[in-house]
PDB file of N, CA and C in Angstrom:
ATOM      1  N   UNK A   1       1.763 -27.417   3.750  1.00  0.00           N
ATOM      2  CA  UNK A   1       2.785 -27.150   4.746  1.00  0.00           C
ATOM      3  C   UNK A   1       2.197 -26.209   5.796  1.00  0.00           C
ATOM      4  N   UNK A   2       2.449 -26.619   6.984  1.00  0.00           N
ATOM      5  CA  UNK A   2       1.498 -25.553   8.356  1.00  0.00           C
ATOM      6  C   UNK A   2       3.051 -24.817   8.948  1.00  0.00           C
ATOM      7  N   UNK A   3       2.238 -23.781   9.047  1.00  0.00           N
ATOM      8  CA  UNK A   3       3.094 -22.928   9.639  1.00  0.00           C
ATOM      9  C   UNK A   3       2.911 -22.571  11.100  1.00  0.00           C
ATOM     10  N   UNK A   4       3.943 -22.461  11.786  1.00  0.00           N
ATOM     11  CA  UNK A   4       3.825 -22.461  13.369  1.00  0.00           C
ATOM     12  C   UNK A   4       3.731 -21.717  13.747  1.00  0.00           C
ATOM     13  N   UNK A   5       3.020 -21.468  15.150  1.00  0.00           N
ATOM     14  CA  UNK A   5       2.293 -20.330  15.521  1.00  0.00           C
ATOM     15  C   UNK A   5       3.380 -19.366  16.093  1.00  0.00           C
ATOM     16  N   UNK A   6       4.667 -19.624  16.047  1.00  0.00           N
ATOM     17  CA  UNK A   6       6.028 -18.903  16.484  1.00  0.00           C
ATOM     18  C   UNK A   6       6.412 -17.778  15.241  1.00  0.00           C
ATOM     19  N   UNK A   7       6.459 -18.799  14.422  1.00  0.00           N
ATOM     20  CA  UNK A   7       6.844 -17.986  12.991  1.00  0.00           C
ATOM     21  C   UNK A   7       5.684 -16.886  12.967  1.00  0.00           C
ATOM     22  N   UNK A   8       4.513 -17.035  12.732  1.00  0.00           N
ATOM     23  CA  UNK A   8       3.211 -16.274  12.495  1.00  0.00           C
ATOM     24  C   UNK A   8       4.012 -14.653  13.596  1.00  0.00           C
ATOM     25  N   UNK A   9       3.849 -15.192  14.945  1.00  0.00           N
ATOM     26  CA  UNK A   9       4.559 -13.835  15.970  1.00  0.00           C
ATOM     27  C   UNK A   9       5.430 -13.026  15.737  1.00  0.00           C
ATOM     28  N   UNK A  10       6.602 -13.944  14.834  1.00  0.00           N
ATOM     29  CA  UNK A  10       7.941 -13.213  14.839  1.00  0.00           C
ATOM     30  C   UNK A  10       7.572 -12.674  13.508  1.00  0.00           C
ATOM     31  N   UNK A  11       6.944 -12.957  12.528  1.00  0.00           N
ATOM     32  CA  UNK A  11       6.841 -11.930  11.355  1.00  0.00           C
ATOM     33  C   UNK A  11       6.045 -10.686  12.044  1.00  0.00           C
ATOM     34  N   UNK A  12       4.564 -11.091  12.428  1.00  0.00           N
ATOM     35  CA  UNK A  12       3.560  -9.970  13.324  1.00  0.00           C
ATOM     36  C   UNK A  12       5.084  -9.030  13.612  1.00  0.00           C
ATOM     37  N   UNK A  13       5.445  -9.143  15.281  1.00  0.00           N
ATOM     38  CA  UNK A  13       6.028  -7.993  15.765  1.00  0.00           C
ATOM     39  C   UNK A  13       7.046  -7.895  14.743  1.00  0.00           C
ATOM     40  N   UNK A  14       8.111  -8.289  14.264  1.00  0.00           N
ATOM     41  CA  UNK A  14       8.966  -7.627  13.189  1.00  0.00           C
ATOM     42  C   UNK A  14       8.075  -6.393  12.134  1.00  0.00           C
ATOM     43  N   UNK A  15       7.239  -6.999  11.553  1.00  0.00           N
ATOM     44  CA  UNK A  15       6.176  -5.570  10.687  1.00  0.00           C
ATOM     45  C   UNK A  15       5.722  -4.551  11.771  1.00  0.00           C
ATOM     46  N   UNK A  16       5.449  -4.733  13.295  1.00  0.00           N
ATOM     47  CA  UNK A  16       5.103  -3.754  13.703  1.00  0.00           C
ATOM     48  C   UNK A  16       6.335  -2.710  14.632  1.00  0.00           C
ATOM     49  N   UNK A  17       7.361  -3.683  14.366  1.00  0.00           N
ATOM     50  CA  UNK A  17       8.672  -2.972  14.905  1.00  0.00           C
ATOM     51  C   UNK A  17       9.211  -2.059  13.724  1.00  0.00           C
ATOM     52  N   UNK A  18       9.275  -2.175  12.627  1.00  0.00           N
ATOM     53  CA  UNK A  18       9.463  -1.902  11.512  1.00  0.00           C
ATOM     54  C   UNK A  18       8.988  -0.590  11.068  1.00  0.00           C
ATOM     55  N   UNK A  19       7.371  -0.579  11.175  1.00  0.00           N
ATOM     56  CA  UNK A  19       6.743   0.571  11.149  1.00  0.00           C
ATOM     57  C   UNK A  19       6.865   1.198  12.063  1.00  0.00           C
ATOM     58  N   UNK A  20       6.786   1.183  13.072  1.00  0.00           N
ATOM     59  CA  UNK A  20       7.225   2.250  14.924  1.00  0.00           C
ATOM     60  C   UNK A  20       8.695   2.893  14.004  1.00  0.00           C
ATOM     61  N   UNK A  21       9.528   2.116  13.834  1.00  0.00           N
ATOM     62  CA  UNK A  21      10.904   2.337  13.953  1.00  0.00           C
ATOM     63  C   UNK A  21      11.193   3.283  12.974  1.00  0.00           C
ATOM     64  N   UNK A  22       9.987   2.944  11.722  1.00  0.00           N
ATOM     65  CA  UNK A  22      10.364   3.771  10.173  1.00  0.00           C
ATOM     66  C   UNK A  22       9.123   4.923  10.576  1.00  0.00           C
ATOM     67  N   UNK A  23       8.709   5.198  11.307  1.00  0.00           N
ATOM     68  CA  UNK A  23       7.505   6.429  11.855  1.00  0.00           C
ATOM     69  C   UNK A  23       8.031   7.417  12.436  1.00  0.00           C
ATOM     70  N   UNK A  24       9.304   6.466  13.299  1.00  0.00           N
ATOM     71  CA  UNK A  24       9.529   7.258  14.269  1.00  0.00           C
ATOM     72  C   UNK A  24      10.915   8.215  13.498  1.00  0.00           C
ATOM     73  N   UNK A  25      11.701   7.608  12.806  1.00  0.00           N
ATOM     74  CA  UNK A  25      12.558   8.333  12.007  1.00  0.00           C
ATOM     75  C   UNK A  25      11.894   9.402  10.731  1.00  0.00           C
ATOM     76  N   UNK A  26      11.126   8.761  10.339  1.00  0.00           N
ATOM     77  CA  UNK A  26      10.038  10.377   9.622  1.00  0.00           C
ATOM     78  C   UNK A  26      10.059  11.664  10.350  1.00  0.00           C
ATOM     79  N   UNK A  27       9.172  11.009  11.625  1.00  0.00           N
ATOM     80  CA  UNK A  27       9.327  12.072  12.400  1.00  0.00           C
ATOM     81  C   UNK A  27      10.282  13.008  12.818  1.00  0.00           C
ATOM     82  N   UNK A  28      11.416  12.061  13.073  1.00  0.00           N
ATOM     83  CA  UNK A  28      12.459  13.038  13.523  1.00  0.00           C
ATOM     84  C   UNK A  28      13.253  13.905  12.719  1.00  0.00           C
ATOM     85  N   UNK A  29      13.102  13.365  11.294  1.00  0.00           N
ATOM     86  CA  UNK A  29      13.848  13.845  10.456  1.00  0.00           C
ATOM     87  C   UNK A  29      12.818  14.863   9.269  1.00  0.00           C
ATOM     88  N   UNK A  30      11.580  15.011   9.936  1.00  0.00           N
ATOM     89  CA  UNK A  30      10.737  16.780   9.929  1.00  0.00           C
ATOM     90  C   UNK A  30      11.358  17.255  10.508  1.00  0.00           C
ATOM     91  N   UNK A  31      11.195  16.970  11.750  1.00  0.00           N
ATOM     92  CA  UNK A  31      11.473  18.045  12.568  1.00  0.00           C
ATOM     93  C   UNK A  31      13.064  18.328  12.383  1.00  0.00           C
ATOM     94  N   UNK A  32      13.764  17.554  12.389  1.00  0.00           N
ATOM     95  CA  UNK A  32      15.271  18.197  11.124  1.00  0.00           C
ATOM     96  C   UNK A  32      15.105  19.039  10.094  1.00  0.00           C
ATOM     97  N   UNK A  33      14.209  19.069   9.207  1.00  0.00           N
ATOM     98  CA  UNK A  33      13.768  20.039   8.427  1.00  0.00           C
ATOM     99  C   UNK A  33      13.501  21.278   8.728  1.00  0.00           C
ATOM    100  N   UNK A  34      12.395  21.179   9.461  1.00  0.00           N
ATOM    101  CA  UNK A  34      11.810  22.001  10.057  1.00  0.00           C
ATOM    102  C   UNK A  34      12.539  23.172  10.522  1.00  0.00           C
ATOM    103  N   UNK A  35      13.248  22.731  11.836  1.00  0.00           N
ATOM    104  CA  UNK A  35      14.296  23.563  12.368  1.00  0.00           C
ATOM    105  C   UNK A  35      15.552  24.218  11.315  1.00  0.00           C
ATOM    106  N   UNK A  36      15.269  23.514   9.922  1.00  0.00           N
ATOM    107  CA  UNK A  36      16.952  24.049   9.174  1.00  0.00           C
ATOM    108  C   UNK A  36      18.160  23.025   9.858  1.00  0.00           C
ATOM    109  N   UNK A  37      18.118  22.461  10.104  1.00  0.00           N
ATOM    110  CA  UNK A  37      18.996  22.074  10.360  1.00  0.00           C
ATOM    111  C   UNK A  37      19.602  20.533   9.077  1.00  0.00           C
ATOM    112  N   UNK A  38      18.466  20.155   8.815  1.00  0.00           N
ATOM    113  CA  UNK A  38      19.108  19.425   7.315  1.00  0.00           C
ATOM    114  C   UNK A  38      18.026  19.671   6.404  1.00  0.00           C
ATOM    115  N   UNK A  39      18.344  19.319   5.104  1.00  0.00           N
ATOM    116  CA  UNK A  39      17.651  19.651   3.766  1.00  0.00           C
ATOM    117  C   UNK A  39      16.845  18.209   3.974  1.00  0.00           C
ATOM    118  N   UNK A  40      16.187  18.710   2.729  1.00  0.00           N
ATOM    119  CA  UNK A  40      15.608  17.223   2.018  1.00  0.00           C
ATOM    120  C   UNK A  40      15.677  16.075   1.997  1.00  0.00           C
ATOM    121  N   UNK A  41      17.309  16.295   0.968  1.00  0.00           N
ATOM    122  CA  UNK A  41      18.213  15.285   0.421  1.00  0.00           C
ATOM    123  C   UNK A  41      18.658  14.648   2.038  1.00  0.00           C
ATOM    124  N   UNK A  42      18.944  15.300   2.713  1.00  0.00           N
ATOM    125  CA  UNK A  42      19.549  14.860   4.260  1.00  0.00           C
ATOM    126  C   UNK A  42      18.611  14.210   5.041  1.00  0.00           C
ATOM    127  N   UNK A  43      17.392  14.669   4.670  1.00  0.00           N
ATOM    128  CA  UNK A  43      16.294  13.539   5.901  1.00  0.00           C
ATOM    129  C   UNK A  43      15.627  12.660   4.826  1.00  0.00           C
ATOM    130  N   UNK A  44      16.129  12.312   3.230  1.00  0.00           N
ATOM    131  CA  UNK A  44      15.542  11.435   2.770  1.00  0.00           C
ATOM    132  C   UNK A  44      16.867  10.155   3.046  1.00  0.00           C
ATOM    133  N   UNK A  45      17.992  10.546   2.416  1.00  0.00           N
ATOM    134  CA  UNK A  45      18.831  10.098   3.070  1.00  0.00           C
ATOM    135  C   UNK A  45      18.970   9.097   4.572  1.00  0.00           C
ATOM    136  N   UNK A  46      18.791   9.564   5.632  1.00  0.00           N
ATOM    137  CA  UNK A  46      18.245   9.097   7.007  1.00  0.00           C
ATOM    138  C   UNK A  46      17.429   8.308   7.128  1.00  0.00           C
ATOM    139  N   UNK A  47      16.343   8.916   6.567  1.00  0.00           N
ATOM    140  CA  UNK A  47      14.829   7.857   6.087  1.00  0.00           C
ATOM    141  C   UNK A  47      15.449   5.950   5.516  1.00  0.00           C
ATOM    142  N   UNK A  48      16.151   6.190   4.693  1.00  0.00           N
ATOM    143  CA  UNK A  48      16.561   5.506   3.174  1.00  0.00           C
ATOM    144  C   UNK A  48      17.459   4.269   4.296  1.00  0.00           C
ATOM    145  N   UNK A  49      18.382   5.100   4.866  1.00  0.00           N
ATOM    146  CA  UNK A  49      19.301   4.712   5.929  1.00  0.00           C
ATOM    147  C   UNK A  49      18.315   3.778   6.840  1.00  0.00           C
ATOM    148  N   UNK A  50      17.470   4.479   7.360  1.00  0.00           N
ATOM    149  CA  UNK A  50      16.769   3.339   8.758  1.00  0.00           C
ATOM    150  C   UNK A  50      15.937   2.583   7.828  1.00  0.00           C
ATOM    151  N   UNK A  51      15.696   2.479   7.297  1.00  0.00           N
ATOM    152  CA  UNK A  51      14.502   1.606   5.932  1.00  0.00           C
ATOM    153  C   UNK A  51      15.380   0.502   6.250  1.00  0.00           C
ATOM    154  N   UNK A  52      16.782   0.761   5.266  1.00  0.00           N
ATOM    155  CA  UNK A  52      17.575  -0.384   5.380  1.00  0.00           C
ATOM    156  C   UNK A  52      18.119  -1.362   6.322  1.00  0.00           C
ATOM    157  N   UNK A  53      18.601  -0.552   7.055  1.00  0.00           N
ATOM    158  CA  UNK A  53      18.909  -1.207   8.514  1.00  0.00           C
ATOM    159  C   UNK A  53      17.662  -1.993   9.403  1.00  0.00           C
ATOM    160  N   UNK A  54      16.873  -1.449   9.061  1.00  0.00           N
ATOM    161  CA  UNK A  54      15.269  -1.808   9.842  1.00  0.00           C
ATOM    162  C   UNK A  54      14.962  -3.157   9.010  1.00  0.00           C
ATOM    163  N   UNK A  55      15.444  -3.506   7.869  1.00  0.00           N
ATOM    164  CA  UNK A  55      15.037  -4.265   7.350  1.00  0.00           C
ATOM    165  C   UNK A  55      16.187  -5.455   7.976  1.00  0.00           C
ATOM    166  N   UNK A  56      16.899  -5.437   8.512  1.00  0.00           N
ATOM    167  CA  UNK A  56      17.696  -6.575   8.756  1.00  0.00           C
ATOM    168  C   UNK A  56      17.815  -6.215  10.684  1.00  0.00           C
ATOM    169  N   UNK A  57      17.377  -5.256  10.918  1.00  0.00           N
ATOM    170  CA  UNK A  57      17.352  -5.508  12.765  1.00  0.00           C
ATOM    171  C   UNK A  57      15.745  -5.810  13.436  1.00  0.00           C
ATOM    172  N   UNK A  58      15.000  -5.415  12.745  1.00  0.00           N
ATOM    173  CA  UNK A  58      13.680  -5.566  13.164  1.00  0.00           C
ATOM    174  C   UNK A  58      13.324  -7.353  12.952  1.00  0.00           C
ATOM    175  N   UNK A  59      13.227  -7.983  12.327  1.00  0.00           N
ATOM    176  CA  UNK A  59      13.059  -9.839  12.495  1.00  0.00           C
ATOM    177  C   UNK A  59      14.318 -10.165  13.789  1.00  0.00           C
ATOM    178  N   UNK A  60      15.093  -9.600  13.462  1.00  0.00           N
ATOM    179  CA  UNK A  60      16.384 -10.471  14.921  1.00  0.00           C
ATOM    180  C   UNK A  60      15.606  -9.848  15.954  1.00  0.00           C
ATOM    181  N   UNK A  61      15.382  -8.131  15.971  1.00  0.00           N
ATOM    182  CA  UNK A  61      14.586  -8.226  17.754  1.00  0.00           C
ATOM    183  C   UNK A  61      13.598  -8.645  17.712  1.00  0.00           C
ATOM    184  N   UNK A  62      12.610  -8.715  16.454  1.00  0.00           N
ATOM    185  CA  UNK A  62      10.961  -9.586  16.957  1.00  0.00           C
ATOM    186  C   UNK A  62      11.604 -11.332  17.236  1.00  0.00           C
ATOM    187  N   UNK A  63      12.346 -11.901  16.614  1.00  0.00           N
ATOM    188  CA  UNK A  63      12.409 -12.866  17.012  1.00  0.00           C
ATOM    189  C   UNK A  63      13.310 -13.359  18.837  1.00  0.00           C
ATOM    190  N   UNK A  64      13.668 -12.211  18.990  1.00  0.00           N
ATOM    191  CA  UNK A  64      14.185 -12.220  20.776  1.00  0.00           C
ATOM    192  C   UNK A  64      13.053 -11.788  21.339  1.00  0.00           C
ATOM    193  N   UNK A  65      12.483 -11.086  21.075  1.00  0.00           N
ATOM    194  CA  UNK A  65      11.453 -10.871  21.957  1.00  0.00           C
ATOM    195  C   UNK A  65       9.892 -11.922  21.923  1.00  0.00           C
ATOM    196  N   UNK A  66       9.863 -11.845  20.951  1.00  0.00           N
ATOM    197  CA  UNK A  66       8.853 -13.458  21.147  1.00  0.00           C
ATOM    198  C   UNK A  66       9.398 -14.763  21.372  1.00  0.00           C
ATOM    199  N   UNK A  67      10.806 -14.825  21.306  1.00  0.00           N
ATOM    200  CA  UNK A  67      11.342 -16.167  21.863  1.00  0.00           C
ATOM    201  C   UNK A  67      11.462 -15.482  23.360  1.00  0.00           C
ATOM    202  N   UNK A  68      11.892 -14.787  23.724  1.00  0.00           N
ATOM    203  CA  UNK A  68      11.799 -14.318  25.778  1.00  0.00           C
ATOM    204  C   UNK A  68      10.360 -14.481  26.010  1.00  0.00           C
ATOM    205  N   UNK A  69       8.973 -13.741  24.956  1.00  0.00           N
ATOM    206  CA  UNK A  69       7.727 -14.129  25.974  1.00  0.00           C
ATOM    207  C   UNK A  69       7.275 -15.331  25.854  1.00  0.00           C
ATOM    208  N   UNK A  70       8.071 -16.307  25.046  1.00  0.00           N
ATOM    209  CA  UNK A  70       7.054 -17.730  25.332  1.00  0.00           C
ATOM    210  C   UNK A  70       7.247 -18.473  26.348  1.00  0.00           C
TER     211      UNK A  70
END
């Protein structure tokens, strides 16, 4: 079974939207730490939160956005 060179794109950018998206919430939620302003439990929480969500919004925007650049 061959797989099309569309599918191949929309997985690509979905994994690299995914990681930006789950990097970028790490980040922010140190620096929540950091400042005191939430615990642990509160930026693992957040973390746990965009994991999930990232897992079901990141394929719908890689697949709009490689269906707009073709």
């Amino acid at each position: 079974m061959a797989v099309r060179p569309f599918v191949i794109g929309v997985v690509a950018v979905a994994a690299v939207l995914y990681v930006i998206g789950l990097s970028a919430v790490r980040w922010w939620t140190v620096g929540l730490f950091e400042r005191g302003v939430a615990d642990e439990r509160a930026a693992r929480d957040w973390y746990l939160l965009a994991a999930s969500l990232g897992m079901l919004i990141a394929p719908l925007l890689a697949f709009t956005l490689v269906s707009g650049l073709r």
